[in-house]
C-alpha atoms as a PDB file:
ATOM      1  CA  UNK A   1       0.000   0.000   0.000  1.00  0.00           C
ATOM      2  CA  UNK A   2       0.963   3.278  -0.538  1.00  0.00           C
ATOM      3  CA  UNK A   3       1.071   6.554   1.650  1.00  0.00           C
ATOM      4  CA  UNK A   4      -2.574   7.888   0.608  1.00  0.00           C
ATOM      5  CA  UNK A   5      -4.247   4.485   1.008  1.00  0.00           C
ATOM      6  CA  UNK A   6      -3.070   4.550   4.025  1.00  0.00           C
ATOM      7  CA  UNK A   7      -4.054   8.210   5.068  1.00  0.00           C
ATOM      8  CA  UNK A   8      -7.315   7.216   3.165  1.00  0.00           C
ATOM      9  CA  UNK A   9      -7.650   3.755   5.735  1.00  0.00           C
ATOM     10  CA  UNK A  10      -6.935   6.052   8.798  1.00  0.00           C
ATOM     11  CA  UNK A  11      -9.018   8.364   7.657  1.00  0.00           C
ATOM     12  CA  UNK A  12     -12.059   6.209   7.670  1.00  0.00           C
ATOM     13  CA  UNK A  13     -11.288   4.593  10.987  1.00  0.00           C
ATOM     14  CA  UNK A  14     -11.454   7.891  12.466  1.00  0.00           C
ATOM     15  CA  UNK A  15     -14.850   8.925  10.615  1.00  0.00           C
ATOM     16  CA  UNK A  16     -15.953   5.256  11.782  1.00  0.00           C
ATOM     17  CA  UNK A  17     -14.616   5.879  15.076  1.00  0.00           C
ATOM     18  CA  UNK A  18     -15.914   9.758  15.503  1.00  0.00           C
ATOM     19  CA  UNK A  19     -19.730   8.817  14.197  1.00  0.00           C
ATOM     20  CA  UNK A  20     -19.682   5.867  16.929  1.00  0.00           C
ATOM     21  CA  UNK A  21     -18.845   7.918  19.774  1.00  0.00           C
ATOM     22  CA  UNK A  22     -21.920  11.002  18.078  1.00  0.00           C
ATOM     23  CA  UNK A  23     -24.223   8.091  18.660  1.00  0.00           C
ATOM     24  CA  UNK A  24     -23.081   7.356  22.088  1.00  0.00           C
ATOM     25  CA  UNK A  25     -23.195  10.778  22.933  1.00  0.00           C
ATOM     26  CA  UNK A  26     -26.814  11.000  21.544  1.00  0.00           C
ATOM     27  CA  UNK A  27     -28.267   8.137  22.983  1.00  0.00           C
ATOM     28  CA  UNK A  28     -26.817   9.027  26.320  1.00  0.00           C
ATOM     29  CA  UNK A  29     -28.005  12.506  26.232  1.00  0.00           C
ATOM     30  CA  UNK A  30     -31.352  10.820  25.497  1.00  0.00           C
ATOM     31  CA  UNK A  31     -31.191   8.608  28.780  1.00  0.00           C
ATOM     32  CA  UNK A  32     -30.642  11.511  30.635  1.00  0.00           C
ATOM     33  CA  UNK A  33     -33.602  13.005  29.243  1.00  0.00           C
ATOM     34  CA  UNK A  34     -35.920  10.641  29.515  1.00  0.00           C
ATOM     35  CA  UNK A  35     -34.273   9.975  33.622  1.00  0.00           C
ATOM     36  CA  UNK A  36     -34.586  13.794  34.704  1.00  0.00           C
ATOM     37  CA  UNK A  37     -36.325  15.610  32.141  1.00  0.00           C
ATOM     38  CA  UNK A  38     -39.672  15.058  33.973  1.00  0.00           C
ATOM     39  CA  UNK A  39     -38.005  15.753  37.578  1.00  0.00           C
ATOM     40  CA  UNK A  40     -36.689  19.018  36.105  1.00  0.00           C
ATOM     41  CA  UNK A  41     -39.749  20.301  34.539  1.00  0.00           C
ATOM     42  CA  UNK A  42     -41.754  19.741  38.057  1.00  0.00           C
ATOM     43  CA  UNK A  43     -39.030  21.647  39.796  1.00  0.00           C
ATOM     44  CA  UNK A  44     -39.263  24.305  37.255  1.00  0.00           C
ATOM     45  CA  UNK A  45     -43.304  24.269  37.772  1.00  0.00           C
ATOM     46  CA  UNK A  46     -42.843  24.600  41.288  1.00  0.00           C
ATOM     47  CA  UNK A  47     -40.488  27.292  41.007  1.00  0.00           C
ATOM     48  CA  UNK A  48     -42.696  29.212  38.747  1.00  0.00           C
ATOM     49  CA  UNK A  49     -45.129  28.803  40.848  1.00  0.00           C
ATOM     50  CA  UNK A  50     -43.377  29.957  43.991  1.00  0.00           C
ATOM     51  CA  UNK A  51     -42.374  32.895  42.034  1.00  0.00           C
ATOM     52  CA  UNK A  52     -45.939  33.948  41.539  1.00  0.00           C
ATOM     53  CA  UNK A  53     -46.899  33.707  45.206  1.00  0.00           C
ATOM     54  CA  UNK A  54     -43.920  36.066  46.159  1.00  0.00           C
ATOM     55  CA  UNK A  55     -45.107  38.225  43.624  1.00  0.00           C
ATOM     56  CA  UNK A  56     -48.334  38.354  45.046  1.00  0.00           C
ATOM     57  CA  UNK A  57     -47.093  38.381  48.758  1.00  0.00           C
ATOM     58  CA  UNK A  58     -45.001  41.338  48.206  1.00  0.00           C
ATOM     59  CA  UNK A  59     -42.320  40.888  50.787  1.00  0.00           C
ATOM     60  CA  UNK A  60     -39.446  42.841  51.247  1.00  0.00           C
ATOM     61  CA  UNK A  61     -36.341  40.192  51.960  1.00  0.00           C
ATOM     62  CA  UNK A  62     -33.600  41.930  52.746  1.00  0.00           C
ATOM     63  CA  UNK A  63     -29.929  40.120  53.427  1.00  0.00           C
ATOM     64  CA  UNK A  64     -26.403  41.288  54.206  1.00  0.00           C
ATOM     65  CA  UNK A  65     -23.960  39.928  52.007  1.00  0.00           C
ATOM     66  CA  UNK A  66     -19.878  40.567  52.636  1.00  0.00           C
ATOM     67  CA  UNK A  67     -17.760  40.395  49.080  1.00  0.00           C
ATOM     68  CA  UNK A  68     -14.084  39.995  50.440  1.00  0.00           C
ATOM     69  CA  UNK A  69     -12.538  42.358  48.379  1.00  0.00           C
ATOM     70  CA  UNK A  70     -15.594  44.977  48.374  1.00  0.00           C
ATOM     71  CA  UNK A  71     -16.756  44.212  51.810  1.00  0.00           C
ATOM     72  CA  UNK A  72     -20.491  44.174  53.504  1.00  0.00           C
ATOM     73  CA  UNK A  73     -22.946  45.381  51.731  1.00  0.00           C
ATOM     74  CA  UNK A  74     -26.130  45.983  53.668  1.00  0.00           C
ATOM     75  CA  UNK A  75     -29.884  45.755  53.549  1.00  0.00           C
ATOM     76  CA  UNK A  76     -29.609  44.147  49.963  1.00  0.00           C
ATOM     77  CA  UNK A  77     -33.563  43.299  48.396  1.00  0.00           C
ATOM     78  CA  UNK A  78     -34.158  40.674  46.782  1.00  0.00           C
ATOM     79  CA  UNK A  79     -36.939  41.549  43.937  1.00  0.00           C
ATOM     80  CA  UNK A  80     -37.931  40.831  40.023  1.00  0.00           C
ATOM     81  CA  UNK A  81     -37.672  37.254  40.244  1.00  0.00           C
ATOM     82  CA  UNK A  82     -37.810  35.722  37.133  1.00  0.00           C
ATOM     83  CA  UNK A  83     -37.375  31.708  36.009  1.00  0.00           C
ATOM     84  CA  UNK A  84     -35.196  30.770  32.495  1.00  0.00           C
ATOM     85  CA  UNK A  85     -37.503  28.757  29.844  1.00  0.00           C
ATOM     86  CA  UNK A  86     -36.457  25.592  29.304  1.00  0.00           C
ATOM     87  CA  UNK A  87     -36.640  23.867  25.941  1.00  0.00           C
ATOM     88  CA  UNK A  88     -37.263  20.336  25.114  1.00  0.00           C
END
C-alpha cells in the first residue's frame, strides 16, 4: 500500500470511530432526558409557581452579604424574580 491508502484507511477509521462515539453521545443525552427531564420540569413548575406567590405576597427580603474584596454590603432586596424557559 501506498502513503494515501493509508491516510485514506486512517481516515475512515477515524470517521468510523468519531460517528460511533456522536451516537453514544446522543443516545446518552437521550437517557438523561428521559431519567430527569420530567423531575426538572416539576421543579421548574414549582419554582414558577413559587415565584408567583412572592409576587403576590409582596415581601421585602432583605440580606447582608460581605464580598471579600468589596466588603459588607447591607440591607440588599431581593426583587424581580424571574425563572429561564427551558426547551425540550
Amino acid at each position: 500500500m501506498g502513503l494515501l491508502d493509508d491516510l485514506k484507511k486512517e481516515a475512515d477509521q477515524k470517521k468510523a470511530a468519531d460517528a460511533e462515539a456522536a451516537k453514544k453521545a446522543q443516545a446518552s443525552d437521550e437517557t438523561l432526558r428521559a431519567l430527569i427531564g420530567p423531575n426538572i420540569k416539576k421543579s421548574y413548575k414549582y419554582l414558577g409557581d413559587l415565584i408567583e406567590q412572592l409576587k403576590v405576597i409582596d415581601k421585602d427580603i432583605e440580606v447582608d452579604f460581605n464580598m471579600p474584596e468589596i466588603g459588607n454590603l447591607k440591607r440588599m432586596k431581593q426583587d424581580e424574580y424571574v425563572i429561564g424557559r427551558i426547551d425540550a
